[in-house]
C-alpha atoms as a PDB file:
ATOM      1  CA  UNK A   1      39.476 -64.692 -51.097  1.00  0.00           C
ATOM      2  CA  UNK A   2      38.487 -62.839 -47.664  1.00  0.00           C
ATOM      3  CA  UNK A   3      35.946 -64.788 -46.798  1.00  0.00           C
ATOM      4  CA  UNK A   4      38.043 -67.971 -47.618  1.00  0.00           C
ATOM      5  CA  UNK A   5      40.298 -66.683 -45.177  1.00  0.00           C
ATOM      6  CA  UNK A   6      38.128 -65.551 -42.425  1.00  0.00           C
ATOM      7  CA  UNK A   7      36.226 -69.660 -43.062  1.00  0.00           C
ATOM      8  CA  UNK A   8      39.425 -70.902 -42.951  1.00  0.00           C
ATOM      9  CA  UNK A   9      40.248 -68.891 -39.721  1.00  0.00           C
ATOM     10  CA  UNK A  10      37.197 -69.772 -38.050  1.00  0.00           C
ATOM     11  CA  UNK A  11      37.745 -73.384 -38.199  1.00  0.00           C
ATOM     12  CA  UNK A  12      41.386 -73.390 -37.771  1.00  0.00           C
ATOM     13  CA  UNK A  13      40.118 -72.036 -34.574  1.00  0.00           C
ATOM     14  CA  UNK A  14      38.652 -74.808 -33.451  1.00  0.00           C
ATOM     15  CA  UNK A  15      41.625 -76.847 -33.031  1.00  0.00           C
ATOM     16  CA  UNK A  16      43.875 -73.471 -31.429  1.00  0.00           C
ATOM     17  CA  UNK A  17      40.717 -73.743 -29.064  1.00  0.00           C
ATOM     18  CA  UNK A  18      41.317 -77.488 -28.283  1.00  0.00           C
ATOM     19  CA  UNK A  19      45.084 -76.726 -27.995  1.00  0.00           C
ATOM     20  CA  UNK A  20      44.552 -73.903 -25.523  1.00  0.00           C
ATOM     21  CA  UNK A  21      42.224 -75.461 -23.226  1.00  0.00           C
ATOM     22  CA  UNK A  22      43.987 -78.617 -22.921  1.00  0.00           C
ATOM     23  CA  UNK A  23      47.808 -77.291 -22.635  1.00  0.00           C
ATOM     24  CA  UNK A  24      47.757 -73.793 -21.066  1.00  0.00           C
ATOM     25  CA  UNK A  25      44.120 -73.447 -19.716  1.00  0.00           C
ATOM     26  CA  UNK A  26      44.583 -76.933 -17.844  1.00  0.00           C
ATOM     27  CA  UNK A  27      48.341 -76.320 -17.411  1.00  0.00           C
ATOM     28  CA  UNK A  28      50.146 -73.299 -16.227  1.00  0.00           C
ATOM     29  CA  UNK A  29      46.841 -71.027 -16.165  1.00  0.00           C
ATOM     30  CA  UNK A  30      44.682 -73.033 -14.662  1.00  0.00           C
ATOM     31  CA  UNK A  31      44.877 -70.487 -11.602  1.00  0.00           C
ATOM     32  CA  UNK A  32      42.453 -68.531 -13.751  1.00  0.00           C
ATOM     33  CA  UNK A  33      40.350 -71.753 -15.306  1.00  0.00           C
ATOM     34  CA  UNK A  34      40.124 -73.598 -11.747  1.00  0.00           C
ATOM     35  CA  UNK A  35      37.011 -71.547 -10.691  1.00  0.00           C
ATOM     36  CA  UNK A  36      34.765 -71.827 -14.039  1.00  0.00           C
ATOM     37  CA  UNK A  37      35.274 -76.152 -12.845  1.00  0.00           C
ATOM     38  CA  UNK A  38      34.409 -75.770  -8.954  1.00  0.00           C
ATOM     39  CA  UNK A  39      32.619 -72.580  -8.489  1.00  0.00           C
ATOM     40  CA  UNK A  40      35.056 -71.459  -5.994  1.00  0.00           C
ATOM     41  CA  UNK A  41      34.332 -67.318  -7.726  1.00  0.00           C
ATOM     42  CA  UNK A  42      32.122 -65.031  -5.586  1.00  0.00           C
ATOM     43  CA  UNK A  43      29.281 -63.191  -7.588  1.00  0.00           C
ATOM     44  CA  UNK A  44      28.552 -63.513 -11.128  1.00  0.00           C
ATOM     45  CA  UNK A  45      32.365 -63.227 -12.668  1.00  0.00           C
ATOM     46  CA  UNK A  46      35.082 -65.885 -12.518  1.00  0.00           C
ATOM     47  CA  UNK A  47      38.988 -65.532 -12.879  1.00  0.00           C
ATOM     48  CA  UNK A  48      38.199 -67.771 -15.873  1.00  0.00           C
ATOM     49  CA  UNK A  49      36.526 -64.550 -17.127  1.00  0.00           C
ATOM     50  CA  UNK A  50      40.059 -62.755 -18.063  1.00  0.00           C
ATOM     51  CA  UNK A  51      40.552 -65.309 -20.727  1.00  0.00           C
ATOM     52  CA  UNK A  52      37.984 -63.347 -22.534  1.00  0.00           C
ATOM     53  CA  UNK A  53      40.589 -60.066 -22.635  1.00  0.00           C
ATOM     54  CA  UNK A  54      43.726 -62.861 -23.271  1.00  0.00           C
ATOM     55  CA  UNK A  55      42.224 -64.335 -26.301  1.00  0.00           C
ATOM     56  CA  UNK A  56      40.351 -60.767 -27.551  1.00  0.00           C
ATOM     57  CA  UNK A  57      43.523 -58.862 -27.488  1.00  0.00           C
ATOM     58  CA  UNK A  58      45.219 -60.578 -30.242  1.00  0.00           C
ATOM     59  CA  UNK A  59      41.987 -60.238 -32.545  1.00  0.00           C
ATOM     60  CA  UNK A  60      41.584 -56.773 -32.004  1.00  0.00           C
ATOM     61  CA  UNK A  61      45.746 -56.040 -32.645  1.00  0.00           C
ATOM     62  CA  UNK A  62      45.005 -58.120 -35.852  1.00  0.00           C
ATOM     63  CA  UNK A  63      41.712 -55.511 -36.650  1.00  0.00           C
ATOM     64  CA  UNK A  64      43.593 -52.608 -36.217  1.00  0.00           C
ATOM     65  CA  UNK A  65      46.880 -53.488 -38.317  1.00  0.00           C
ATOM     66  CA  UNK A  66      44.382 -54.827 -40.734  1.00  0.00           C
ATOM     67  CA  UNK A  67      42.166 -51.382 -41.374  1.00  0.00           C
ATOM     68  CA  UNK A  68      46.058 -49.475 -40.803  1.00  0.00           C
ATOM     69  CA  UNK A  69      46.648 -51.392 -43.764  1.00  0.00           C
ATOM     70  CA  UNK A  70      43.763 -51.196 -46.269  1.00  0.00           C
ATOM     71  CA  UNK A  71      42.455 -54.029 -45.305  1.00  0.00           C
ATOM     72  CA  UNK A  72      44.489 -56.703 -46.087  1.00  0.00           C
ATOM     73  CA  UNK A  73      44.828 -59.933 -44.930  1.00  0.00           C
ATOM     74  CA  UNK A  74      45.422 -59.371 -40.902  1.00  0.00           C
ATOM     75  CA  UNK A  75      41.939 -57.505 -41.024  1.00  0.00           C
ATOM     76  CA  UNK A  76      40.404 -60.708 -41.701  1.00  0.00           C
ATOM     77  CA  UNK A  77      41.920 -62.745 -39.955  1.00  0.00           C
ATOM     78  CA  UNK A  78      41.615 -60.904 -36.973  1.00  0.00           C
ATOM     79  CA  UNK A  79      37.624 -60.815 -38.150  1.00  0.00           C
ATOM     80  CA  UNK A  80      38.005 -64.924 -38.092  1.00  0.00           C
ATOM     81  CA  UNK A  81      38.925 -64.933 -34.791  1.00  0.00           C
ATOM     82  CA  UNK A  82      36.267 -62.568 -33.657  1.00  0.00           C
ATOM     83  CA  UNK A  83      33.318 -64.226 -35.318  1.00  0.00           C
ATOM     84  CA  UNK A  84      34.639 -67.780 -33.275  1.00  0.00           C
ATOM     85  CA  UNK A  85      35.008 -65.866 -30.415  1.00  0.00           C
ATOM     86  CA  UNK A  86      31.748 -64.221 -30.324  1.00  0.00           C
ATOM     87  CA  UNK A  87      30.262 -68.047 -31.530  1.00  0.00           C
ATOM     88  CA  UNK A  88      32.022 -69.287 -27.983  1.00  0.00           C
ATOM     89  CA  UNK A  89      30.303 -66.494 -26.168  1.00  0.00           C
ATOM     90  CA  UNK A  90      26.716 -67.262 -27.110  1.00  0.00           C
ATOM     91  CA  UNK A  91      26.944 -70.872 -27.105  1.00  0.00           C
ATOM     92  CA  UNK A  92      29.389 -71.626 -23.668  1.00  0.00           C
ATOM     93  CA  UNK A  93      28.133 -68.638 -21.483  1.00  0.00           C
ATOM     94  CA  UNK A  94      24.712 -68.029 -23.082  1.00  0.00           C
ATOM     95  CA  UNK A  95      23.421 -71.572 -23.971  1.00  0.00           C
ATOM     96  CA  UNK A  96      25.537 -73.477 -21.976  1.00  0.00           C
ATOM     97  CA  UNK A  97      25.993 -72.411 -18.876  1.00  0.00           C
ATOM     98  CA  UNK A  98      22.910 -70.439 -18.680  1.00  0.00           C
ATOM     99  CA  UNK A  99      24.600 -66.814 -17.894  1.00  0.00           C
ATOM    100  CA  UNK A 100      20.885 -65.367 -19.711  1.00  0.00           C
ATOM    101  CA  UNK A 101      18.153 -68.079 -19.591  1.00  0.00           C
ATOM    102  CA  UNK A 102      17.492 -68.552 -23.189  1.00  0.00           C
ATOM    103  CA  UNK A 103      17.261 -71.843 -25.391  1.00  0.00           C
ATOM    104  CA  UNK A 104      16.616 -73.781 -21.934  1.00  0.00           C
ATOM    105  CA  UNK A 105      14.169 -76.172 -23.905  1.00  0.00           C
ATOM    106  CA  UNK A 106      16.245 -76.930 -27.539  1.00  0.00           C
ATOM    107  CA  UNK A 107      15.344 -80.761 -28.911  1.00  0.00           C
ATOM    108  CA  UNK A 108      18.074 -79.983 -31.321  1.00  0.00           C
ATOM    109  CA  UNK A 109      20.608 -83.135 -31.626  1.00  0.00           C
ATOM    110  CA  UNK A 110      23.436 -81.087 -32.039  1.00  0.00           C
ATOM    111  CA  UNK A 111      23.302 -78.359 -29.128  1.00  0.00           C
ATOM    112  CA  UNK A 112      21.867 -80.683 -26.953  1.00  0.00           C
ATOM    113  CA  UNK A 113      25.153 -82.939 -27.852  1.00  0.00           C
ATOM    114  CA  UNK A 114      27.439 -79.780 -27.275  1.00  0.00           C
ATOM    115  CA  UNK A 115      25.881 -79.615 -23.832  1.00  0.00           C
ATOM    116  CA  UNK A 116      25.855 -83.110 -22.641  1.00  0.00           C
ATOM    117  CA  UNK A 117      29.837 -82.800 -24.032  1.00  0.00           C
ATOM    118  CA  UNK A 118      30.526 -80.035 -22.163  1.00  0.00           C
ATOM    119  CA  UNK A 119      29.008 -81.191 -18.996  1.00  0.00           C
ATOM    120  CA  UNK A 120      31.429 -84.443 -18.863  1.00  0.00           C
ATOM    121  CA  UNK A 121      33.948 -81.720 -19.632  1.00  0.00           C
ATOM    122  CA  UNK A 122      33.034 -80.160 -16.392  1.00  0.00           C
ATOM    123  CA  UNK A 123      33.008 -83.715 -14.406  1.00  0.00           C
ATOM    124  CA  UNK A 124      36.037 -83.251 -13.878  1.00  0.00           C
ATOM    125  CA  UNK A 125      37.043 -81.391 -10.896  1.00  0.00           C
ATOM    126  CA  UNK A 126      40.832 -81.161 -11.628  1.00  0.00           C
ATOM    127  CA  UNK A 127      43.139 -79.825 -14.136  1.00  0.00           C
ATOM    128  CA  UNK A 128      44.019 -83.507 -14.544  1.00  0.00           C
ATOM    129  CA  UNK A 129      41.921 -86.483 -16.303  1.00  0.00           C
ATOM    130  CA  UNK A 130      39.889 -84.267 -18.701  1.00  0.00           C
ATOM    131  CA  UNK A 131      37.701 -84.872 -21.804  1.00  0.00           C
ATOM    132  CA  UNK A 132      35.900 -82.781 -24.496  1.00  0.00           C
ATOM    133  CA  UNK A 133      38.208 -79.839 -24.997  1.00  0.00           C
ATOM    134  CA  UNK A 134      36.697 -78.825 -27.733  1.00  0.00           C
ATOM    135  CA  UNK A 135      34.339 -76.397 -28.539  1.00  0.00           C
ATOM    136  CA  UNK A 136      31.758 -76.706 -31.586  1.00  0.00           C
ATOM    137  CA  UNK A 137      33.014 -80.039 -33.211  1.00  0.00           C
ATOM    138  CA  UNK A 138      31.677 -82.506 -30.650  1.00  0.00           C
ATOM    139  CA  UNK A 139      32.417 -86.029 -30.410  1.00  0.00           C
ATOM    140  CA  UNK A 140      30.141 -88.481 -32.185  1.00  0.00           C
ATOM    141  CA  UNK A 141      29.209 -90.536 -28.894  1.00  0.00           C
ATOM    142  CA  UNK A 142      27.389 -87.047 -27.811  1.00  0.00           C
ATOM    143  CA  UNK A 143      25.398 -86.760 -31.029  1.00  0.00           C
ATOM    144  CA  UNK A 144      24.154 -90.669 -30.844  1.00  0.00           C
ATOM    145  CA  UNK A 145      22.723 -90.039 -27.898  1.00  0.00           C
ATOM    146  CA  UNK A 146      20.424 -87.528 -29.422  1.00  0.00           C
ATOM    147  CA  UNK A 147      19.561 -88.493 -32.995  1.00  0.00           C
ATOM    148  CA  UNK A 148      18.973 -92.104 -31.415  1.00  0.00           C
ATOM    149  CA  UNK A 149      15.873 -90.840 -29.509  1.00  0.00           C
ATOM    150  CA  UNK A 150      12.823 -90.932 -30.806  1.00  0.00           C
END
């Protein structure tokens, strides 16, 4: 049953990602999100950084009630979160946006469609007129472009 819940957490957490980005990230706190679109940070850490401590907190609250508590059900939950979160760190700052220079040459369909997905994301200047919120589930137009190619 635990790892049914920390699946089911995981990919529940796709959509609370889609949610967040869209409504508060591109709403009232896009004073932190603004720089990660137009580069407007000095050095190598952005405002947008913070969100990293926002969405971490509740995870490790969850942890800790969880292992207060034997265990139970918030522990894995909170371990759901965690797992996407550290899945959004290696494949946004890592793979994506290059913050350590590794998998610069993939061929495969699907990370190469995550990229090309999050790059029209980032087209988009504004907090207004965006696309591709998501995170890992990518929109099939994106993954055409790959597994068309010979």
């Amino acid at each position: 049953m635990n790892v049914l819940i920390v699946l089911g957490v995981f990919i529940s957490m796709e959509g609370a990602t889609w949610l967040i980005h869209r409504y508060i990230m591109h709403g009232f706190l896009w004073i932190l999100h603004r720089d990660h679109h137009d580069h407007s940070h000095d050095g190598k850490l952005e405002r947008n950084d913070w969100f990293f401590f926002i969405f971490a907190s509740p995870a490790i609250a969850l942890l800790y009630i969880g292992v207060k508590q034997d265990f139970n059900y918030w522990f894995y939950i909170g371990l759901g979160i965690s797992l996407y979160g550290m899945a959004y760190f290696f494949v946004h700052d890592i793979f994506i946006h290059q913050r350590a220079k590794v998998f610069t040459k993939t061929k495969n369909p699907y990370f190469l469609a995550i990229r090309r997905a999050h790059k029209q994301h980032h087209k988009h200047l504004g907090k207004e007129d965006g696309e591709c919120f998501g995170f890992l589930w990518v929109p099939v137009k994106y993954f055409k472009m790959y597994f068309n190619k010979k």
